[in-house]
N, C-alpha and C. Protein backbone atom coordinates (compact mmCIF):
# COMPACT_ATOMS: atom_id res chain seq x y z
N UNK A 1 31.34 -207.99 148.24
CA UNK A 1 31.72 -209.16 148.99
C UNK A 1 30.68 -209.46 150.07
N UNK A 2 30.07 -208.56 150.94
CA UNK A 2 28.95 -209.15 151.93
C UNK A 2 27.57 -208.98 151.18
N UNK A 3 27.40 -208.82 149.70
CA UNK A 3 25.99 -209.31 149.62
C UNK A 3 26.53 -211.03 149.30
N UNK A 4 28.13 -211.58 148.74
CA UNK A 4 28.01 -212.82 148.24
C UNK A 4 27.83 -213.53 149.47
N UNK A 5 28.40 -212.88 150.80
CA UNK A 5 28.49 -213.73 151.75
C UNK A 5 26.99 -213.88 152.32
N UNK A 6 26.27 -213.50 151.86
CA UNK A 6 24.96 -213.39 152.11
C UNK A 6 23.82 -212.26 153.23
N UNK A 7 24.69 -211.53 152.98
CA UNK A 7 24.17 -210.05 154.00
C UNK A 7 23.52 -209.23 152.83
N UNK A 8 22.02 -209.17 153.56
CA UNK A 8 21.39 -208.12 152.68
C UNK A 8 20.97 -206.85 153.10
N UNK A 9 21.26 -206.73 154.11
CA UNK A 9 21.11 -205.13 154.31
C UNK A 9 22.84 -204.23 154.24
N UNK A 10 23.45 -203.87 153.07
CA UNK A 10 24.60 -203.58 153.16
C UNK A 10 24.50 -201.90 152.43
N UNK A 11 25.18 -200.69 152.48
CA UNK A 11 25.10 -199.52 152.42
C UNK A 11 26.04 -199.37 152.02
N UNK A 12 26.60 -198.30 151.34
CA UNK A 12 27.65 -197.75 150.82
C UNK A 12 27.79 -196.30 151.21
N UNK A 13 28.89 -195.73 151.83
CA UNK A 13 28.74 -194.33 152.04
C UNK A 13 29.40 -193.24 150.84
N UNK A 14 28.38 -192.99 150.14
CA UNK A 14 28.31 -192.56 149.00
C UNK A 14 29.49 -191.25 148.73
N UNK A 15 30.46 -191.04 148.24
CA UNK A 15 31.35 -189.83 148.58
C UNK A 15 32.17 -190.47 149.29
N UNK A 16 32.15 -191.36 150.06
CA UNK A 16 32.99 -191.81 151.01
C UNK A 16 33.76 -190.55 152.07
N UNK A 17 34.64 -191.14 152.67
CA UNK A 17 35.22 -189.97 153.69
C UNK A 17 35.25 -188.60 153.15
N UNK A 18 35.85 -188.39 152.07
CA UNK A 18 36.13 -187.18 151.40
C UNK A 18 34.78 -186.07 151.56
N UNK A 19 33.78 -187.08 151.00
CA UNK A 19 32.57 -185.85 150.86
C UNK A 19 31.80 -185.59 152.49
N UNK A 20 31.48 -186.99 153.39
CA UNK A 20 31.57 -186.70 154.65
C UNK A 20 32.18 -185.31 155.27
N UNK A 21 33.78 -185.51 155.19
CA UNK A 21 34.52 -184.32 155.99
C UNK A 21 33.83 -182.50 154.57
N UNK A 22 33.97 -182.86 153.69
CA UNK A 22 33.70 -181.80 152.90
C UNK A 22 32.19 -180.95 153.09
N UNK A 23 31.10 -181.99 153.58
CA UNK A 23 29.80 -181.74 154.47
C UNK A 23 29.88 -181.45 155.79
N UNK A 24 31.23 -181.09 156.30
CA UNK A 24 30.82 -180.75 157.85
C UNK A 24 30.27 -181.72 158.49
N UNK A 25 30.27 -182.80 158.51
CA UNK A 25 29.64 -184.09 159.35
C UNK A 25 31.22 -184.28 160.44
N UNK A 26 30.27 -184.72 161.44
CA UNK A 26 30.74 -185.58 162.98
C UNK A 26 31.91 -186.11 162.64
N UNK A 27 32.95 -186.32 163.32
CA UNK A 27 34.04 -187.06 163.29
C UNK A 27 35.17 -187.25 164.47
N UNK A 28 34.54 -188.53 165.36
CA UNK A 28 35.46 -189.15 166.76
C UNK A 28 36.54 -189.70 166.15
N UNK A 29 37.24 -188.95 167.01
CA UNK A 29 39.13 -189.59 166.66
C UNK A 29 39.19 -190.33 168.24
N UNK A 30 38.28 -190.85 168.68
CA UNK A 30 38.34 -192.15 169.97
C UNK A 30 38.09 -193.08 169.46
N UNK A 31 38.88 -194.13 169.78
CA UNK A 31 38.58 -195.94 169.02
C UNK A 31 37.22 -195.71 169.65
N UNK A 32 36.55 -196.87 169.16
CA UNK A 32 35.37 -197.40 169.55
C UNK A 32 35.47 -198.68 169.62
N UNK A 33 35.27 -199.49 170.88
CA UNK A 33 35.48 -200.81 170.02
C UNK A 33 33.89 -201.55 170.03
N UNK A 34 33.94 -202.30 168.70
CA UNK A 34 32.62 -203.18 168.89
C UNK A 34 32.79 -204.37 169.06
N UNK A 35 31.63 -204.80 169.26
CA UNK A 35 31.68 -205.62 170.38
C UNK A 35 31.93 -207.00 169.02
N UNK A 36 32.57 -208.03 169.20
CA UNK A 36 32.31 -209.19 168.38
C UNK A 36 31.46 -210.27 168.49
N UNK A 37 31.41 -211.18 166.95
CA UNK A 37 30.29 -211.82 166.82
C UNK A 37 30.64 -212.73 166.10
N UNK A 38 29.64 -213.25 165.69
CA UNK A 38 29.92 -214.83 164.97
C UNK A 38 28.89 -214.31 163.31
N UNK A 39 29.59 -214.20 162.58
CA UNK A 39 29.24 -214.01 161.22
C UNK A 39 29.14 -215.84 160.56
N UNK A 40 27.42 -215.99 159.97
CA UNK A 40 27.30 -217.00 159.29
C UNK A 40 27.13 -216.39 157.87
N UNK A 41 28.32 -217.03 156.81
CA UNK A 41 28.38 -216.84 155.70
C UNK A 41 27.56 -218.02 155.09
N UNK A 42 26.53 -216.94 154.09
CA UNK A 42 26.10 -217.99 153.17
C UNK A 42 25.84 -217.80 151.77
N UNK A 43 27.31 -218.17 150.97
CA UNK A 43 27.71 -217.73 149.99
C UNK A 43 26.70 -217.62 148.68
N UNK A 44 26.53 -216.69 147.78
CA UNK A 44 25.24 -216.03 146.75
C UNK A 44 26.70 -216.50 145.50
N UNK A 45 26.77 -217.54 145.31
CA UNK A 45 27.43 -217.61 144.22
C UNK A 45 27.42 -217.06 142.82
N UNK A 46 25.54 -216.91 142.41
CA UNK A 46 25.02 -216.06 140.97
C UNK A 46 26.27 -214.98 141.66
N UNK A 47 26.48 -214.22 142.49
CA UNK A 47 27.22 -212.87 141.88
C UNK A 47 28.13 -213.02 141.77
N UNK A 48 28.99 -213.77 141.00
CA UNK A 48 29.80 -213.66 140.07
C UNK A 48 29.86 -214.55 139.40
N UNK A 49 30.41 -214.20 138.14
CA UNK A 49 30.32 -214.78 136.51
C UNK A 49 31.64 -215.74 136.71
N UNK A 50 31.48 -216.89 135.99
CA UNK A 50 33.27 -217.52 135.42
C UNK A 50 33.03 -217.19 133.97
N UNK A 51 34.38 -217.29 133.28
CA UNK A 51 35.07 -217.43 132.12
C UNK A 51 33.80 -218.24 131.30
N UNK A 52 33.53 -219.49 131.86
CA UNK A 52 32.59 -219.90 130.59
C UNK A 52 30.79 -219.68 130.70
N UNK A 53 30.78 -219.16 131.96
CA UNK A 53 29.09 -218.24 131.79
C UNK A 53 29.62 -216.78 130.73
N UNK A 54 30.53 -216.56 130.74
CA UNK A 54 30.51 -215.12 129.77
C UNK A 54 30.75 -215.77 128.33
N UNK A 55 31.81 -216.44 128.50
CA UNK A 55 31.49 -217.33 127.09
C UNK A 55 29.96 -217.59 126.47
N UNK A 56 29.44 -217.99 127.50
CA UNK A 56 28.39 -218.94 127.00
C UNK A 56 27.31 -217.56 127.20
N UNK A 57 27.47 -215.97 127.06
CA UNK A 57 26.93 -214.82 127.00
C UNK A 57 26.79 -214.11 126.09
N UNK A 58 27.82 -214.78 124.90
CA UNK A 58 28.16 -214.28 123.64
C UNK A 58 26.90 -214.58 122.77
N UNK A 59 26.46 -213.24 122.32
CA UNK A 59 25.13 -213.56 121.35
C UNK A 59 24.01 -214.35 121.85
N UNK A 60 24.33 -214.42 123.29
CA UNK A 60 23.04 -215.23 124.00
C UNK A 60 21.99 -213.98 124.53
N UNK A 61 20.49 -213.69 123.93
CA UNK A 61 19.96 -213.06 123.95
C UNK A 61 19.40 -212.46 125.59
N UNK A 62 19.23 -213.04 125.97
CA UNK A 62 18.94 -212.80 127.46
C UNK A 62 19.99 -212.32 128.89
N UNK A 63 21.09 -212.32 128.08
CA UNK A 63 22.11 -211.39 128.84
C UNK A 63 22.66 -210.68 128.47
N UNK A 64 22.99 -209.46 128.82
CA UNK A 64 23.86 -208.36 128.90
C UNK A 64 24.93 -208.09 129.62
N UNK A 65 26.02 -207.97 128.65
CA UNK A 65 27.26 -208.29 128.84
C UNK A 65 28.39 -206.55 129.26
N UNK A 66 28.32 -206.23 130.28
CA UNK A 66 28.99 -204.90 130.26
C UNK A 66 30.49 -204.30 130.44
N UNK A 67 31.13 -203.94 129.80
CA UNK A 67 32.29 -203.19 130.56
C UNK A 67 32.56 -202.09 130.74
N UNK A 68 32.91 -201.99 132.29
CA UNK A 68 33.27 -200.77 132.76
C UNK A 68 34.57 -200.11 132.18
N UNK A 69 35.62 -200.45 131.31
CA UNK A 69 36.48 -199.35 131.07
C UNK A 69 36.63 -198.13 130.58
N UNK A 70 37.23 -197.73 130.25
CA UNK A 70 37.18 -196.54 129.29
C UNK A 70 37.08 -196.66 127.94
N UNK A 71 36.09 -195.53 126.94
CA UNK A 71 36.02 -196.12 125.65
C UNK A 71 36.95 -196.33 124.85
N UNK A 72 38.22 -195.79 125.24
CA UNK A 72 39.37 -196.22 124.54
C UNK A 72 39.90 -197.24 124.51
N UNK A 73 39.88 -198.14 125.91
CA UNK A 73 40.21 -199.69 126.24
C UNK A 73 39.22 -200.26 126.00
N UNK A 74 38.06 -200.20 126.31
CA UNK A 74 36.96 -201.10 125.24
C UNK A 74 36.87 -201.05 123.51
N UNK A 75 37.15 -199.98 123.15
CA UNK A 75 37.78 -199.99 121.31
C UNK A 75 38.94 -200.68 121.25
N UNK A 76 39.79 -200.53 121.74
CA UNK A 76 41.17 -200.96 121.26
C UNK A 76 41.76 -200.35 121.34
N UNK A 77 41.56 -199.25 121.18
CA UNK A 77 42.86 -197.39 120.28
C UNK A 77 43.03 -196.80 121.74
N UNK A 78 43.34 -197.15 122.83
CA UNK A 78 44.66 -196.97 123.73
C UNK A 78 45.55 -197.62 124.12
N UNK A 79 46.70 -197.11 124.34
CA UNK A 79 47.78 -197.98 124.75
C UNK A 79 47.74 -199.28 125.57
N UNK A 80 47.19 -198.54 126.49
CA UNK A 80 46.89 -199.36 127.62
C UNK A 80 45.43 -200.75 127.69
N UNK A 81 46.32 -201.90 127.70
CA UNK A 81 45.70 -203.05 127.23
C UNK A 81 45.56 -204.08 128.41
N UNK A 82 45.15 -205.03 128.04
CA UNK A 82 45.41 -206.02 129.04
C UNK A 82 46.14 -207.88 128.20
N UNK A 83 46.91 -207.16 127.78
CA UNK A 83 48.12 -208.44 126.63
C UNK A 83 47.40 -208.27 125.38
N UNK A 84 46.14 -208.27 125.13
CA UNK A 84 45.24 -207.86 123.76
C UNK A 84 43.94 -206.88 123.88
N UNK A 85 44.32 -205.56 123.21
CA UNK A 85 43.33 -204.95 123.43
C UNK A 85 41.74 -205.53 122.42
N UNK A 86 41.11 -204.47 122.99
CA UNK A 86 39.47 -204.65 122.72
C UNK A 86 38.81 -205.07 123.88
N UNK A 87 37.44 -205.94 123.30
CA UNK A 87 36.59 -206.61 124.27
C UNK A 87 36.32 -207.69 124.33
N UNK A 88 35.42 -208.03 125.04
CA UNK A 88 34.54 -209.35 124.80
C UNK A 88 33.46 -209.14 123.56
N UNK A 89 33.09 -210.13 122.35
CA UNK A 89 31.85 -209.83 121.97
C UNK A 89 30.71 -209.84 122.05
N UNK A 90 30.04 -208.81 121.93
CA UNK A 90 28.85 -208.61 122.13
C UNK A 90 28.31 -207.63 123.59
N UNK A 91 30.15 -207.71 124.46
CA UNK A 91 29.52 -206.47 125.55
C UNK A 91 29.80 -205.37 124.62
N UNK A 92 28.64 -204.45 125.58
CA UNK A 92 28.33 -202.92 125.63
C UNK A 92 29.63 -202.05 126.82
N UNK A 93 29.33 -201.06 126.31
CA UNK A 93 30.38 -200.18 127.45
C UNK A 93 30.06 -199.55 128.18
N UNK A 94 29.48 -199.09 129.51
CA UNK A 94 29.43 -198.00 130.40
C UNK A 94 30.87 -197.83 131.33
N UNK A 95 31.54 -196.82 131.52
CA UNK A 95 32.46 -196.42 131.73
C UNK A 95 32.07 -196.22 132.84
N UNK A 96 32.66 -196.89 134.12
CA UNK A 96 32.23 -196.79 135.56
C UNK A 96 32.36 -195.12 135.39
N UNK A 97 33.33 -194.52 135.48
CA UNK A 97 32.86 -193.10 135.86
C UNK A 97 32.44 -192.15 134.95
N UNK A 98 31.41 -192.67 134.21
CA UNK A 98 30.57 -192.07 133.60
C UNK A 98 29.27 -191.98 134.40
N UNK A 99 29.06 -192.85 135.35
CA UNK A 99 27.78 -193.45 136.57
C UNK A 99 28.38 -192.31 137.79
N UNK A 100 29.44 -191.80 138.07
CA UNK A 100 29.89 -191.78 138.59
C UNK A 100 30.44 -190.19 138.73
N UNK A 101 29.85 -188.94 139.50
CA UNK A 101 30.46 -187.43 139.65
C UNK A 101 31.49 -187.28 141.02
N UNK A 102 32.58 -187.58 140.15
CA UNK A 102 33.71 -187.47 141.15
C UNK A 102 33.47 -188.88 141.75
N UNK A 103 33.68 -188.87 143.19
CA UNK A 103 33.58 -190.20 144.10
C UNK A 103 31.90 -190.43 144.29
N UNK A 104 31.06 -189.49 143.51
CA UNK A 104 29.80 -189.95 143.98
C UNK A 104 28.90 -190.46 143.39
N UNK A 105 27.87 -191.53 143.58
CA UNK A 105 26.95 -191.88 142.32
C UNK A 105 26.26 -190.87 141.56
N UNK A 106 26.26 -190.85 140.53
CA UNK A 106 25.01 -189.78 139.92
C UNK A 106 23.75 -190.22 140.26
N UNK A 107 22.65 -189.54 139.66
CA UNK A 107 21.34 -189.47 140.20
C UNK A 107 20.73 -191.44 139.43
N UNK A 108 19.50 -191.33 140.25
CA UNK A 108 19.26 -192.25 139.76
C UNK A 108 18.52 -192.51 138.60
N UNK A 109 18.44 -191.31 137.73
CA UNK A 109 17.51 -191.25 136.33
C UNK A 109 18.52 -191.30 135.41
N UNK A 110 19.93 -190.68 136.20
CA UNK A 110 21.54 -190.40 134.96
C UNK A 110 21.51 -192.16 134.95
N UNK A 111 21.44 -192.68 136.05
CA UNK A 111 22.12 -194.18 136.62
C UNK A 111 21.17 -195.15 135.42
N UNK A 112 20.20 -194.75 135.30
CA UNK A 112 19.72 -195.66 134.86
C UNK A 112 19.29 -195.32 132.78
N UNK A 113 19.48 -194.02 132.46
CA UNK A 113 19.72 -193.34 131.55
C UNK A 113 20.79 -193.98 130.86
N UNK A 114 21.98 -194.05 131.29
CA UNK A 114 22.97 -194.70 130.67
C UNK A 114 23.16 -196.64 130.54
N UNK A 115 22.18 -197.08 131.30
CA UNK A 115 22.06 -198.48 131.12
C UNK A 115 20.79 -198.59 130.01
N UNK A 116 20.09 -197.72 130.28
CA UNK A 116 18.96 -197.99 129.06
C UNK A 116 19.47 -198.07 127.80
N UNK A 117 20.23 -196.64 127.64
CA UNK A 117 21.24 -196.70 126.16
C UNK A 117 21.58 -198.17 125.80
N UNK A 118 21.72 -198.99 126.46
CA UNK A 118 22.27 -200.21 125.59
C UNK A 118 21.47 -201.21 125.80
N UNK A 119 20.34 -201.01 126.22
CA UNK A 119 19.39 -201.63 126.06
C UNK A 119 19.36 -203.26 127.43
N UNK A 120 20.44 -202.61 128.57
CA UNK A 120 20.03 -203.60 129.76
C UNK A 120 18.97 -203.79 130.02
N UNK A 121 17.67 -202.77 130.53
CA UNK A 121 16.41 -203.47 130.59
C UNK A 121 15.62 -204.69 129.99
N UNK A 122 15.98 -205.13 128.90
CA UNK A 122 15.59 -206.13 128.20
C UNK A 122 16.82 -207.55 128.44
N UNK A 123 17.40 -207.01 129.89
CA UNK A 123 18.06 -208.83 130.14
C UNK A 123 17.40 -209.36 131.12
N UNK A 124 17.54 -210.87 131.58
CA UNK A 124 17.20 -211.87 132.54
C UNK A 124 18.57 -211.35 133.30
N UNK A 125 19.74 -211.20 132.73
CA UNK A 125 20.81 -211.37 133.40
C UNK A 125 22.14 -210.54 132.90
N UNK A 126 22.64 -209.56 134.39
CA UNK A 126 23.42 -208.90 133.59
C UNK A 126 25.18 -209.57 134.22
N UNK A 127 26.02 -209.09 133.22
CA UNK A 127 27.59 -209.74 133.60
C UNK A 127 28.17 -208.53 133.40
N UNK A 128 28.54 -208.20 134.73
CA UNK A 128 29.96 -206.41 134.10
C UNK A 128 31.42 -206.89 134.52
N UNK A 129 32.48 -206.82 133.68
CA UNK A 129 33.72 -206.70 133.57
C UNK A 129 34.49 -205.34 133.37
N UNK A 130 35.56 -205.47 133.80
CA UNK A 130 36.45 -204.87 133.32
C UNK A 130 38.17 -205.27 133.27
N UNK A 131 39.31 -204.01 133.84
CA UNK A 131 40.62 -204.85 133.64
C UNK A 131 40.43 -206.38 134.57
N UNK A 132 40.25 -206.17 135.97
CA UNK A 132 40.96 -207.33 136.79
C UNK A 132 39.11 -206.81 137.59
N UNK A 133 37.89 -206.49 137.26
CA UNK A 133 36.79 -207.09 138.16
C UNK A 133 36.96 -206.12 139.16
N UNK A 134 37.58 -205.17 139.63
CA UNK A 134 37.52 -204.23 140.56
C UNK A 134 36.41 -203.17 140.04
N UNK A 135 36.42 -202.68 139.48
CA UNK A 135 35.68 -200.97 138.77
C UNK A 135 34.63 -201.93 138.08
N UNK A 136 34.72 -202.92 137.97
CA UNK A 136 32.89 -203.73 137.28
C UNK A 136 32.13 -203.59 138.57
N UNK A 137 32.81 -203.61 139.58
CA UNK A 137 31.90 -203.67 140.87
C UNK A 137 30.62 -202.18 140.97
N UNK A 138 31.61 -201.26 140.42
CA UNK A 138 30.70 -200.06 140.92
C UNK A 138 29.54 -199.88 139.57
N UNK A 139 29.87 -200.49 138.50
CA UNK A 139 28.64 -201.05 137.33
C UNK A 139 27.87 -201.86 137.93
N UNK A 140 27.99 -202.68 138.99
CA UNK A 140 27.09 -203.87 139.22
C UNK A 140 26.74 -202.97 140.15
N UNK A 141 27.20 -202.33 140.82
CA UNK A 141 26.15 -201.84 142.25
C UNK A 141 25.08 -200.84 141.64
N UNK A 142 25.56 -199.79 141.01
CA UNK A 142 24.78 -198.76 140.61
C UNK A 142 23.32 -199.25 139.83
N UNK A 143 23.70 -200.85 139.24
CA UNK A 143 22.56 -201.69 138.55
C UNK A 143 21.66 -201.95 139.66
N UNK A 144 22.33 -202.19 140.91
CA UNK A 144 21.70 -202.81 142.62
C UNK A 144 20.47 -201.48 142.51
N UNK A 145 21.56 -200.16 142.84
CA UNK A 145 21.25 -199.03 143.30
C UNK A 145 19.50 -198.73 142.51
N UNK A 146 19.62 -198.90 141.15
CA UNK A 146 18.40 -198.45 140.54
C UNK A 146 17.47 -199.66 140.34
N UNK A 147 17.93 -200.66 140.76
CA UNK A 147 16.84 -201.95 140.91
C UNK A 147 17.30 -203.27 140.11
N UNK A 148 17.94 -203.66 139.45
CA UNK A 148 17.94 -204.76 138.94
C UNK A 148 18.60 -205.89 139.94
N UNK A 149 18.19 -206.68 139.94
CA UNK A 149 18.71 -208.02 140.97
C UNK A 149 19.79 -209.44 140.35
N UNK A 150 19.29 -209.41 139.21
CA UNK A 150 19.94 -210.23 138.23
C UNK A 150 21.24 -209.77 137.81
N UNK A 151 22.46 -209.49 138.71
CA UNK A 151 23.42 -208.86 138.10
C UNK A 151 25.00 -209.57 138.69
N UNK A 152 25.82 -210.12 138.12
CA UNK A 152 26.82 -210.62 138.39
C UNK A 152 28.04 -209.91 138.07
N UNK A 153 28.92 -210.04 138.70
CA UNK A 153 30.34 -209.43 138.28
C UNK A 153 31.62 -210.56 137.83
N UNK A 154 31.89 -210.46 136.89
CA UNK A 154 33.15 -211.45 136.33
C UNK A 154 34.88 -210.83 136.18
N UNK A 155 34.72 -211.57 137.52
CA UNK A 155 35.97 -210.80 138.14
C UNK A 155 37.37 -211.47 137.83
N UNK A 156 37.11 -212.21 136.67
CA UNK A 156 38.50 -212.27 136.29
C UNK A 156 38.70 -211.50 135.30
N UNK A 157 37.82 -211.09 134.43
CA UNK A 157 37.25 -209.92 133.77
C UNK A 157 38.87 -209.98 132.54
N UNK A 158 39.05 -208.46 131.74
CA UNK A 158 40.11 -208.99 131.40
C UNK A 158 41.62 -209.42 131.06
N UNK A 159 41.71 -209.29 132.43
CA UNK A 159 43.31 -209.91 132.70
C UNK A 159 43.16 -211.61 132.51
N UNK A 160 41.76 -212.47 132.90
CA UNK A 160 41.92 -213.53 132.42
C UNK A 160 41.18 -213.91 130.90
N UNK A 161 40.50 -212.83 130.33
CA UNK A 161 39.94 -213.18 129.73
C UNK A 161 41.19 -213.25 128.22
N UNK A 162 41.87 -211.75 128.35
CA UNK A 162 42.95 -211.60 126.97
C UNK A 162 44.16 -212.17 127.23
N UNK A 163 43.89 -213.23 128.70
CA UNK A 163 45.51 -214.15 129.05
C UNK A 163 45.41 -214.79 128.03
N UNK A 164 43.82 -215.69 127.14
CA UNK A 164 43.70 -216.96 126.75
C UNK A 164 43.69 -216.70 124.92
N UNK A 165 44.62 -216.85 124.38
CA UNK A 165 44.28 -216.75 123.27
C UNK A 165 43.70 -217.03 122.13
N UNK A 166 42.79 -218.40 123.02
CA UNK A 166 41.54 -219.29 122.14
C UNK A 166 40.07 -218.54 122.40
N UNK A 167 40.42 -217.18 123.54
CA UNK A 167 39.12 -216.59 123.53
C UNK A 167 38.60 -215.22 122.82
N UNK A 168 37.63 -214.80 122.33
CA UNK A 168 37.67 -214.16 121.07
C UNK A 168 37.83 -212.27 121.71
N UNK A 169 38.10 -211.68 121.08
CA UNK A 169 38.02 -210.48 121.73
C UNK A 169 38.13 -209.45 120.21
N UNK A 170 37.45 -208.45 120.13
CA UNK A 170 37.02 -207.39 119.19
C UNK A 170 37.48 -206.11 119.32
N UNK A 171 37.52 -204.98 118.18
CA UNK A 171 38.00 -203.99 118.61
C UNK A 171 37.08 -203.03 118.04
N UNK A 172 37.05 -201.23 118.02
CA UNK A 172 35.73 -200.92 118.01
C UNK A 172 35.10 -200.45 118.98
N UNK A 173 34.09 -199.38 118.66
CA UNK A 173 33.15 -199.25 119.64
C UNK A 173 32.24 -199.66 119.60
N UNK A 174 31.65 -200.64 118.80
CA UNK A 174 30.60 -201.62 118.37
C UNK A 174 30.48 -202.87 119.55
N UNK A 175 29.28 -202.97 119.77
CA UNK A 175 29.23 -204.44 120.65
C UNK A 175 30.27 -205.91 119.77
């Protein structure tokens, strides 16, 4: 959300609290207060996808289409769906926590090891989904993390995508 609002110096604390306190690092239990300000938003709309840029992604050579679920909800063959299982066609799968040891990023040769597999380097433009666009986020960052800039998240992902039943969806571990 603050690179769309247009902030580019933004950090992630990797491990988050958990691995912090688990490292023996600093920790004030005194408020702090900071001081306030006037935030100018200036919205980066490319990062995020609608419904008909992913449409219009299907078999379109120059983008790469990803989802973060699990390979069982990207095949089809788990229960757990979103009204129609499978995918979109033509995305690939990286399984956010496959990028991902425990709460922490993996390295950046694993990070980028597993996007090569499907051959992201060769897009202009990448689109990651998943159920509802939450867990595509940490696919799109980890893409940030190892360098690509061209990367959007389609965050209606698919709770809106298998609402529509004029839109096509596949089953399989095949793109």
């Amino acid at each position: 959300i603050l690179h769309w609002a247009g902030h580019r110096n933004v950090t992630l604390l990797d491990g988050g609290y958990t691995r912090w306190v688990a490292e023996g690092r600093p920790l004030d239990n005194n408020p702090t207060p900071y001081p306030t300000s006037d935030m100018t938003v200036r919205p980066q709309p490319g990062l995020w996808a609608t419904r008909d840029e992913v449409r219009a992604a299907i078999g379109a050579s120059g983008t790469c289409t990803i989802n973060a679920l699990s390979p069982e909800v990207y095949a089809g063959t788990s229960k757990q769906h979103y009204g129609r299982p499978g995918h979109i066609p033509g995305s690939h799968n990286v399984f956010y926590d496959t990028i991902l040891d425990g709460q922490t990023f993996r390295s950046a040769a694993e990070i980028a090891a597993a996007f090569d597999r499907i051959g992201a380097r060769a897009a202009n433009r990448i689109i990651t989904y998943r159920g509802g666009g939450i867990s595509a986020t940490v696919d799109a960052f980890a893409l940030k993390l190892i360098g690509y800039d061209n990367v959007a998240v389609y965050d209606g992902s698919m709770s809106e995508w298998a609402a529509d039943p004029a839109l096509p969806l596949v089953t399989g571990a095949a793109p």
